[in-house]
Protein backbone atom coordinates (compact mmCIF):
# COMPACT_ATOMS: atom_id res chain seq x y z
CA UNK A 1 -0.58 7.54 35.91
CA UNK A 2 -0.59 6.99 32.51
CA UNK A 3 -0.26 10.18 30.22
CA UNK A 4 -2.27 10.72 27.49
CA UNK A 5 -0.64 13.28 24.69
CA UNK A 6 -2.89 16.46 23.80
CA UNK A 7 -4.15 14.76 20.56
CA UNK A 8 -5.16 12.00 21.78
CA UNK A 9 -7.21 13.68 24.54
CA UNK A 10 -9.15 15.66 21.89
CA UNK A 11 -9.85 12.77 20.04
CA UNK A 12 -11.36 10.97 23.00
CA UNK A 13 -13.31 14.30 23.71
CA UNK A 14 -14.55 15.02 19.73
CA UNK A 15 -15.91 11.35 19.93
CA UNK A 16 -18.01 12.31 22.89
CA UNK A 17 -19.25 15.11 21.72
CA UNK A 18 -16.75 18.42 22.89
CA UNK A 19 -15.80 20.78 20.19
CA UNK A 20 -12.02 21.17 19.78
CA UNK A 21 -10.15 22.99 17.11
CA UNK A 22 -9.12 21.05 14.03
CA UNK A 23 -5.99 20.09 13.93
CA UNK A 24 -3.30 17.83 12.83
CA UNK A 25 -0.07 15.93 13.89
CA UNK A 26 3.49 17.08 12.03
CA UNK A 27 6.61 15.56 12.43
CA UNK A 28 8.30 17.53 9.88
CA UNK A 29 7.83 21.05 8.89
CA UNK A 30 6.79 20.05 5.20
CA UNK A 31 3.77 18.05 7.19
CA UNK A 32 3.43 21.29 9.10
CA UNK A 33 3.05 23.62 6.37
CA UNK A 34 0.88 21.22 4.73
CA UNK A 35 -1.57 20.83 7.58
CA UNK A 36 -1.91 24.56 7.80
CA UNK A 37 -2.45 24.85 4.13
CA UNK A 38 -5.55 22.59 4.68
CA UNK A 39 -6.95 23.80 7.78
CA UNK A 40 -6.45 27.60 6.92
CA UNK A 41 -6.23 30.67 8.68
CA UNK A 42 -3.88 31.37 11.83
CA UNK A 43 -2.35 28.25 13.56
CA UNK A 44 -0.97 27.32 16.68
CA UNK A 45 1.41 24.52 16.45
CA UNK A 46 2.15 22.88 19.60
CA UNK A 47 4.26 20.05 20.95
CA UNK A 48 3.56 17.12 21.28
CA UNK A 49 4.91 15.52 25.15
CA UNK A 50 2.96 14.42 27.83
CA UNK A 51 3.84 17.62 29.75
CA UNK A 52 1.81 20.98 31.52
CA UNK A 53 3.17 24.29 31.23
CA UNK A 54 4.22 23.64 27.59
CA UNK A 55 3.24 27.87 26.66
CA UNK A 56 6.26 28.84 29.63
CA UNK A 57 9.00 26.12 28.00
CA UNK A 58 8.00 27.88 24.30
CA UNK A 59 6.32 24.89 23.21
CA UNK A 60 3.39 26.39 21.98
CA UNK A 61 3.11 29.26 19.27
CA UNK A 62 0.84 31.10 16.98
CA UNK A 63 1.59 30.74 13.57
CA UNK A 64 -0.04 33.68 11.31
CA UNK A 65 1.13 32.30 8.15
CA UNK A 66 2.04 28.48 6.29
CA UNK A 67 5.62 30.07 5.83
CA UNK A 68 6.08 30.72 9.72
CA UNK A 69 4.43 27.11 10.76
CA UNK A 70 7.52 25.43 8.72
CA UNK A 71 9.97 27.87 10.63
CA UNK A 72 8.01 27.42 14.32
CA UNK A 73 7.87 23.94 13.62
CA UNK A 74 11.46 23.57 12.84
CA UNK A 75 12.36 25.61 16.05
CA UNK A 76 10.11 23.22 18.24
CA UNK A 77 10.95 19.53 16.62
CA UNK A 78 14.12 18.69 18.40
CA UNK A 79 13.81 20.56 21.39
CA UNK A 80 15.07 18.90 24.88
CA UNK A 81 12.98 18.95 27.05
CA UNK A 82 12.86 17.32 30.89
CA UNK A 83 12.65 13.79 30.16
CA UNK A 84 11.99 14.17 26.29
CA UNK A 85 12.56 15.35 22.76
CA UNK A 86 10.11 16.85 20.83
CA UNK A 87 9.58 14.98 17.94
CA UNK A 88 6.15 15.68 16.68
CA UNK A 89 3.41 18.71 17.01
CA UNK A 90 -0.08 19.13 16.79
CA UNK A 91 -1.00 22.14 14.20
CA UNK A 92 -4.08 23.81 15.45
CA UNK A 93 -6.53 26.13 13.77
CA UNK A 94 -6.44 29.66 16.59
CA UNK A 95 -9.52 29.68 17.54
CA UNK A 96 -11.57 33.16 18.20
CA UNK A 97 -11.95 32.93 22.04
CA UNK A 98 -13.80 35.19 23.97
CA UNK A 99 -13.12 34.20 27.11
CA UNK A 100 -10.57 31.77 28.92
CA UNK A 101 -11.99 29.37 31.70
CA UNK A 102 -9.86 26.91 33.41
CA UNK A 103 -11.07 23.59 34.23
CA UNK A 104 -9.57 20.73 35.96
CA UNK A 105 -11.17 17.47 37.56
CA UNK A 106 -9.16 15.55 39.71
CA UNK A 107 -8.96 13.70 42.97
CA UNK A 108 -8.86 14.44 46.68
CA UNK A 109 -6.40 12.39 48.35
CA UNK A 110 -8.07 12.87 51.58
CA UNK A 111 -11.73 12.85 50.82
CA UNK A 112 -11.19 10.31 48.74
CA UNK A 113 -13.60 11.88 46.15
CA UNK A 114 -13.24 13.82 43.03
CA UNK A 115 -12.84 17.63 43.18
CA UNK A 116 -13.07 20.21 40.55
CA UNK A 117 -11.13 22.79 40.23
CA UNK A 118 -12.83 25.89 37.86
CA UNK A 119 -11.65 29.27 37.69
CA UNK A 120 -13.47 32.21 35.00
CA UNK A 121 -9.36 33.24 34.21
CA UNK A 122 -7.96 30.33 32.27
CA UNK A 123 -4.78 30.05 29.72
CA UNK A 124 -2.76 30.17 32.93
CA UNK A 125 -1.31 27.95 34.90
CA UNK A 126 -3.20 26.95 38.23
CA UNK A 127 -0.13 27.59 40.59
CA UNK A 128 -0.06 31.23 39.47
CA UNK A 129 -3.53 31.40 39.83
CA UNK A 130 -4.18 29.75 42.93
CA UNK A 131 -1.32 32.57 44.25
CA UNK A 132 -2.46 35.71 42.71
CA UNK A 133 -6.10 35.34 42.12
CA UNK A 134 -7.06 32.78 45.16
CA UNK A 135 -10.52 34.16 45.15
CA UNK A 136 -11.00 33.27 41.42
CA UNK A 137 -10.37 29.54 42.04
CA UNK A 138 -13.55 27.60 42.98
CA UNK A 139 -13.22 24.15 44.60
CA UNK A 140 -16.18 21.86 44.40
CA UNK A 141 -15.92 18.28 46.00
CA UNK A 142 -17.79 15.67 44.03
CA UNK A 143 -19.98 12.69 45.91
CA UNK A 144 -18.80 9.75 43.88
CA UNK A 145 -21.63 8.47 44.09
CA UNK A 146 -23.69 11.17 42.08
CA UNK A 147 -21.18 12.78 40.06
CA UNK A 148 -21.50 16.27 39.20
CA UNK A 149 -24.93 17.58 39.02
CA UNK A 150 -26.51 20.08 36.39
CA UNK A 151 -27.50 22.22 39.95
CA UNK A 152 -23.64 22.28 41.01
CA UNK A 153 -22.27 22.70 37.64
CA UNK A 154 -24.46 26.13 36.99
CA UNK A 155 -23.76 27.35 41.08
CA UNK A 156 -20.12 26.98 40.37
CA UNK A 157 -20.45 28.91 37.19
CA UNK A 158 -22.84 31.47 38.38
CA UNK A 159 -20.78 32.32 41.58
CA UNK A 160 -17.86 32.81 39.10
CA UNK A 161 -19.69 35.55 37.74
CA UNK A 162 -20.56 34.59 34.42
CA UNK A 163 -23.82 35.46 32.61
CA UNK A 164 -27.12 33.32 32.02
CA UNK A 165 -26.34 32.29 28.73
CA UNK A 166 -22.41 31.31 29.72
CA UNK A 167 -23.89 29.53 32.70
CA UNK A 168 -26.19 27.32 30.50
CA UNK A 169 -22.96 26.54 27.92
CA UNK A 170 -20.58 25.89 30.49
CA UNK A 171 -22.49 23.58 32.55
CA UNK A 172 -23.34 21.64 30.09
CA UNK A 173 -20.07 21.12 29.25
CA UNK A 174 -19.04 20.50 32.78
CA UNK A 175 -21.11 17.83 33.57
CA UNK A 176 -20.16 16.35 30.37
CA UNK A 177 -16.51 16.58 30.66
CA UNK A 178 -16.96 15.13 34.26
CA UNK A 179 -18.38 12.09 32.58
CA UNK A 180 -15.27 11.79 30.70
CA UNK A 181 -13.07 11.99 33.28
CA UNK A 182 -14.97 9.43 35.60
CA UNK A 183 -15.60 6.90 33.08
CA UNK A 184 -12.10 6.96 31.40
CA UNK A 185 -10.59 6.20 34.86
CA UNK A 186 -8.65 9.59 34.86
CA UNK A 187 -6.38 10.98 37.58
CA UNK A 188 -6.44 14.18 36.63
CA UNK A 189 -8.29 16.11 33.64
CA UNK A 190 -7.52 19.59 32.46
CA UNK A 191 -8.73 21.76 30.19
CA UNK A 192 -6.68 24.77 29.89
CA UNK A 193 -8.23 27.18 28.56
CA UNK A 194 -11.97 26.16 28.12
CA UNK A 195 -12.69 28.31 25.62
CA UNK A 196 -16.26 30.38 24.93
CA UNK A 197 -15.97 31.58 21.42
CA UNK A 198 -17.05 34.95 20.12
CA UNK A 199 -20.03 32.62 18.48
CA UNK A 200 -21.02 31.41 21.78
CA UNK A 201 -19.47 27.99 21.20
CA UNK A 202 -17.28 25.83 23.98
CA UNK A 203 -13.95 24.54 22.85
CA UNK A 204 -11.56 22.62 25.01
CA UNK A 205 -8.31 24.31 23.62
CA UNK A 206 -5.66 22.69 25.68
CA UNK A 207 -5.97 19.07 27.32
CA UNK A 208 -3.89 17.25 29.73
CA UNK A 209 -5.28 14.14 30.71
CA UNK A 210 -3.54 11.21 32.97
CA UNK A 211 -5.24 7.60 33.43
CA UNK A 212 -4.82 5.68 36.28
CA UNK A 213 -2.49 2.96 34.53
CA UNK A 214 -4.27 -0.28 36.85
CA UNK A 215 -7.41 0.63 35.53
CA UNK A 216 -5.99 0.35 31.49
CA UNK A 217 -7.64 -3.38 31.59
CA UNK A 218 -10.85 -1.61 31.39
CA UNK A 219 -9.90 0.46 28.67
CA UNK A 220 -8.00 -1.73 25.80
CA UNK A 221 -8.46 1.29 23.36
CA UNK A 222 -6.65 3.37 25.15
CA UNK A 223 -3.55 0.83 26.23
CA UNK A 224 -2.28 0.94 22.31
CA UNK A 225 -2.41 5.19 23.04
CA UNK A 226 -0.23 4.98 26.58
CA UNK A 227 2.92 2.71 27.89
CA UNK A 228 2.59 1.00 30.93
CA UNK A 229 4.76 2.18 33.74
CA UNK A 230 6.02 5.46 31.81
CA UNK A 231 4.52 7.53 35.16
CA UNK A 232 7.31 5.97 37.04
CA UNK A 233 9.62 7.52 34.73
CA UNK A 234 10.73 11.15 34.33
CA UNK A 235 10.52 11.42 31.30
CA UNK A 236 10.36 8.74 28.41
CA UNK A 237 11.15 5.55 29.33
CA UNK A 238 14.48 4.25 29.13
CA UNK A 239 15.26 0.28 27.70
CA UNK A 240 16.12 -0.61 31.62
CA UNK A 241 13.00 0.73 32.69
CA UNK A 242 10.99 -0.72 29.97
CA UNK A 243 12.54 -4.13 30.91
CA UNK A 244 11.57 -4.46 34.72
CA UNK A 245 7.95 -3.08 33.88
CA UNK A 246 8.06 -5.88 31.18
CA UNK A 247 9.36 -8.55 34.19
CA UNK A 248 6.68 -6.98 36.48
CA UNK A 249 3.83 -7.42 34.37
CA UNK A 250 5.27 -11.34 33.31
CA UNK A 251 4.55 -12.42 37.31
CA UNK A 252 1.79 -9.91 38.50
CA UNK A 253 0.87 -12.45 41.31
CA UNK A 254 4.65 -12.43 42.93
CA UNK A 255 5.64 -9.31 44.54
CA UNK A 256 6.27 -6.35 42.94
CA UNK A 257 8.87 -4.33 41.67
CA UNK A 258 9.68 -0.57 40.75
CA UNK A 259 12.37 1.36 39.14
CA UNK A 260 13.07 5.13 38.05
CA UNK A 261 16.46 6.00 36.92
CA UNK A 262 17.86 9.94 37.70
CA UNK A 263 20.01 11.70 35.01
CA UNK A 264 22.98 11.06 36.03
CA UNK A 265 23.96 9.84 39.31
CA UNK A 266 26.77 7.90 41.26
CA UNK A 267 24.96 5.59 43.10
CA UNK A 268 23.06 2.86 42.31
CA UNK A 269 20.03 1.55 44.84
CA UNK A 270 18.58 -1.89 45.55
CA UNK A 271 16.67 -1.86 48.07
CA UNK A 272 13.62 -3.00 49.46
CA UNK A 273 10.94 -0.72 50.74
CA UNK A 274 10.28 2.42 49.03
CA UNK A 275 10.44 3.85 52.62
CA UNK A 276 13.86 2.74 52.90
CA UNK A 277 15.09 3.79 49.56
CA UNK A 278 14.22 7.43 50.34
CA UNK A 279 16.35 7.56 53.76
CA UNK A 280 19.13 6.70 52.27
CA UNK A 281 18.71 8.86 48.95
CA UNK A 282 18.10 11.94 51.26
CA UNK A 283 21.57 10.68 53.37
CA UNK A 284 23.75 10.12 50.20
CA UNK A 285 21.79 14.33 48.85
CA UNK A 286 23.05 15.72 52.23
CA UNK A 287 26.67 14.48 51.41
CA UNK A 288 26.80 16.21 48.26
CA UNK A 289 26.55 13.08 46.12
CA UNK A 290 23.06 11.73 43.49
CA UNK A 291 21.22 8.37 43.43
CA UNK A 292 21.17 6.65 39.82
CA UNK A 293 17.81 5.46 40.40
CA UNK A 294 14.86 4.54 42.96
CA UNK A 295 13.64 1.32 43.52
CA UNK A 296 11.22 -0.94 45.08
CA UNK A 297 10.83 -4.34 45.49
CA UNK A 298 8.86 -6.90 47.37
CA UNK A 299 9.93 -10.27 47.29
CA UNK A 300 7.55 -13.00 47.09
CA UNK A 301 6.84 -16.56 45.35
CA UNK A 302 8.11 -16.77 41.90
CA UNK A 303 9.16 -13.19 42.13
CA UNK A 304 12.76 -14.62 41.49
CA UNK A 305 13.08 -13.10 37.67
CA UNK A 306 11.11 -9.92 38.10
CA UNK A 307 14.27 -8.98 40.69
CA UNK A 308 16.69 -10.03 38.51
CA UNK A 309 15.84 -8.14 35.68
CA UNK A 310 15.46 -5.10 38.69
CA UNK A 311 19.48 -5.42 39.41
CA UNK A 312 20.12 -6.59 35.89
CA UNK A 313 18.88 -2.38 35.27
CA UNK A 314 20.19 -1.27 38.18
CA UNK A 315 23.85 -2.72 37.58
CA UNK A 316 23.83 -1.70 33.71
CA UNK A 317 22.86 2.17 33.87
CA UNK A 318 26.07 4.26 32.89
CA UNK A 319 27.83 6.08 35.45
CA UNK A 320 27.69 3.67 38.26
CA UNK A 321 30.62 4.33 41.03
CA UNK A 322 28.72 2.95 43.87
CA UNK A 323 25.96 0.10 45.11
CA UNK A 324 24.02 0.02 48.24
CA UNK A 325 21.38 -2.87 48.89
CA UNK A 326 19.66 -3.72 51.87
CA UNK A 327 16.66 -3.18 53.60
CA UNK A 328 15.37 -1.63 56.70
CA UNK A 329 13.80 -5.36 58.03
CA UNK A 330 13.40 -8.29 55.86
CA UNK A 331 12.87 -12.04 57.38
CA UNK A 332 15.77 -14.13 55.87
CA UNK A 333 13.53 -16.70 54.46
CA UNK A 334 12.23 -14.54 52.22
CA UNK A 335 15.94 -12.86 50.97
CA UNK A 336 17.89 -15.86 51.67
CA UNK A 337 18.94 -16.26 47.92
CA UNK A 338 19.06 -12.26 47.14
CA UNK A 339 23.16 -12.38 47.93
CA UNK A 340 23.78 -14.89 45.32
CA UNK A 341 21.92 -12.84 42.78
CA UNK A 342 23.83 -10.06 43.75
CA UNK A 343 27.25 -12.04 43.65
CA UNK A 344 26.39 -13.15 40.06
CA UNK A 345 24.77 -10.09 38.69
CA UNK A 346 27.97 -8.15 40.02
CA UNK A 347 30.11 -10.65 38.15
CA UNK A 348 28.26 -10.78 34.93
CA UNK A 349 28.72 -6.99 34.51
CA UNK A 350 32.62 -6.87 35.88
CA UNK A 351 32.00 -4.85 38.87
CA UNK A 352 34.71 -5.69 40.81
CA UNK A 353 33.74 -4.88 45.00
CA UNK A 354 37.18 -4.53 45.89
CA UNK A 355 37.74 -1.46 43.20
CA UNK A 356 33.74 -0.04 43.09
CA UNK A 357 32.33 0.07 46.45
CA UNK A 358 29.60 -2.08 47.41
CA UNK A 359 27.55 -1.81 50.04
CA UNK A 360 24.78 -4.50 51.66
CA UNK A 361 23.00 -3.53 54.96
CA UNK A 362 19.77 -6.06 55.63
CA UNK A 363 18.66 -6.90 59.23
CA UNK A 364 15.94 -9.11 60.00
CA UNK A 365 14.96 -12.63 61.95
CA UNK A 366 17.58 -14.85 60.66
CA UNK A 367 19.58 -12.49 58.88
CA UNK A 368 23.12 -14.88 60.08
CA UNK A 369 22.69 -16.43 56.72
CA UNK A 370 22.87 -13.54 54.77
CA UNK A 371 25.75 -11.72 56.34
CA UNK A 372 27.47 -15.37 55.93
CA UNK A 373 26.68 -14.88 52.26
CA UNK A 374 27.59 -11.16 51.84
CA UNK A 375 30.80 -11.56 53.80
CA UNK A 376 31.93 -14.50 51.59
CA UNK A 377 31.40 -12.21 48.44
CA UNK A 378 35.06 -10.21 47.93
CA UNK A 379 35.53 -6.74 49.04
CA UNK A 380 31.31 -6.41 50.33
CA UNK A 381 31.14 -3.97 53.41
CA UNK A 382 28.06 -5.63 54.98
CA UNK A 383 26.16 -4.45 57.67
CA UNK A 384 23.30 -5.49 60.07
CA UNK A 385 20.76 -3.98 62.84
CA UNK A 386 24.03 -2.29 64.22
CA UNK A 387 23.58 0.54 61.98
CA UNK A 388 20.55 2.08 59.87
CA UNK A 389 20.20 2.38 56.68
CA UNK A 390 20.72 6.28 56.21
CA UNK A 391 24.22 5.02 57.76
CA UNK A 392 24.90 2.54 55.77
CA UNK A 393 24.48 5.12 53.22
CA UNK A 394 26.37 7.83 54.66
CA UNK A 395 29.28 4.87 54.33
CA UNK A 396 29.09 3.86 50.71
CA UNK A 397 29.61 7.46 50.32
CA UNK A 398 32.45 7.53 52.46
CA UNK A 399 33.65 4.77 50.38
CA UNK A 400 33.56 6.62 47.03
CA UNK A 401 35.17 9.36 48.57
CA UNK A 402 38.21 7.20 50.28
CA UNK A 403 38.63 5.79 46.69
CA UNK A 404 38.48 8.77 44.81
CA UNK A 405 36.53 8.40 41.06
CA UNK A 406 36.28 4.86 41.27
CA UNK A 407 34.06 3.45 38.73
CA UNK A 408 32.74 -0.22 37.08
């Protein structure tokens, strides 16, 4: 999914018609203090990463004064989080809520249809609510077909307990922000809290909102806002990551490939089958020991750069001690030249197999070949059908281990 940041949400939702505070986008406290200084009042200032839960990590905080948006601002800007650094926030006028609702659409893996989620206790997160309050979480499934109806959107509201004149403001905005969420492609949709003013107004004070990323051709506004292939990452996306999305998208007709690097980690994976990739990362936890990355790759016609630019990441990412390939089964015609890619790439970068253990295990109809070409590559434990993968895992860990640190 593609991850939109909270501005950016509220811009798409202001154009349609959903009040949200005004606000700006700091990257400095000066810009901070300045923004508050022209939208007045208390201010929340609030980082700006594609994240939930950003009020638990201290991400988000009232400012009562321009002098205490510079320091809040200054506290927040540089701030580590999983997978990013803060380097901008949105400064927020605090709006005068009167009550909190939560309010999330998203999809039912099972039913295959959209759901939403609506609860009259918003501003916290849905795990603790869903644990504490169960009977304060409404689920309503959504025929695709109709989209949420002005009749559901007032039952759900009215069975939550609010009064006549919520029920008419909150339904409205229900069915509207389901509109959004259907017709922007959206995974998943949150408002957090949907706010009713002491006025009587609705404001959507916090928004997380996640595209589907395959649908982004139908939205070329909103493919300048979000970067391809960063929900395969952990965080932002690193330069190896960026390149094998970029090789992927070059040859979308030819197999496909995927790669997410882990902080840290000793051992590097290429392998195909995403299946396959996760036996052997769970063998190589169990031994006490961290993948560098996951992969997944299918080969196919003309798929012949997208892979190399796949081990060309996979080979490069610091810390590398170790390198298992293989796959589970894989017909040799189609991986036939895939050990002298791997003989090349492994020379290219200096890893040496005789000094950083290396790893193949592929089985598969004519898989003679490509034991023939693994074995003639120096130092190469290679292995076929006479062991599984988590085994051939459980070896290049072995490996490490027999050689103490190693290292490329």
């Amino acid at each position: 999914m593609a991850k939109l940041l909270e501005n950016q949400t509220k811009e798409i939702l202001q154009k349609r018609g959903v009040n949200i505070p005004i606000g700006m986008v700091a990257s400095t406290p000066q810009e901070a203090t300045t923004a508050v200084e022209k939208i007045g009042g208390q201010c929340v200032v609030k980082a700006l990463v594609p994240m939930g839960k950003k009020g638990k990590a201290g991400l988000i905080k009232t400012a009562p004064d321009s002098e205490s948006v510079g320091r809040i601002t200054s506290q927040i800007i540089g701030t580590e989080v999983p997978g990013y650094t803060v380097e901008r926030v949105l400064v927020e006028e605090k709006v005068d809520i009167a009550q909190e609702l939560f309010v999330s659409f998203t999809w039912d893996n099972i039913m295959r249809s959209p759901v939403l989620l609506f609860s009259p206790k918003g501003g916290v997160d849905i795990e603790e609510l869903a644990q504490r309050h169960p009977e304060l979480l409404y689920r309503v499934p959504i025929n695709i077909g109709e989209g949420l109806s002005h009749y559901m959107a007032r039952a759900v509201c009215f069975e939550a307990g609010l009064n006549k004149k919520q029920t008419l403001l909150v339904s409205q905005a229900l069915v509207s922000l389901y509109d959004i969420f259907y017709t922007l492609d959206a995974r998943l949709f949150e408002i957090n809290p949907l706010a009713i003013t002491k006025k009587e107004e609705i404001y959507a004070v916090g928004c997380l909102c996640n595209i589907d990323e395959e649908a982004l051709f139908r939205h070329p506004e909103l493919s300048e806002l979000v970067e391809y292939g960063a929900d395969r990452s952990l965080g932002a996306m690193t330069d190896r990551e960026r390149k094998v999305v970029e090789a992927d998208q070059a040859a979308p007709g030819s197999g496909a490939v995927r790669y997410t690097e882990f902080e840290g980690g000793e051992i590097a994976f290429g392998i195909i089958g995403g299946g396959a990739s996760l036996t052997a990362m769970d063998a190589i936890y169990r031994m006490g020991m961290q993948p560098a990355n996951y992969c997944d790759l299918g080969p196919g016609k003309g798929a012949g750069a997208k892979i190399e630019a796949l081990f060309e990441a996979i080979l490069t990412k610091p810390g590398i001690r170790a390198f298992i390939t293989g796959a589970n089964i894989a017909g040799a015609a189609d991986i036939s030249w895939i050990p002298g890619l791997i003989k090349k790439m492994l020379a290219k970068h200096d890893i040496d197999p005789t000094k950083t253990p290396v790893v193949a295990r592929w089985a598969g109809m004519g898989d003679e070949k490509v034991r023939e070409e693994f074995e003639a590559i120096p130092g190469v434990h290679f292995f076929g059908a006479e062991i599984s993968i988590e085994k051939a895992a459980e070896k290049i860990v072995e490996l490490i281990n027999s050689k103490g640190q190693g290292g490329n």
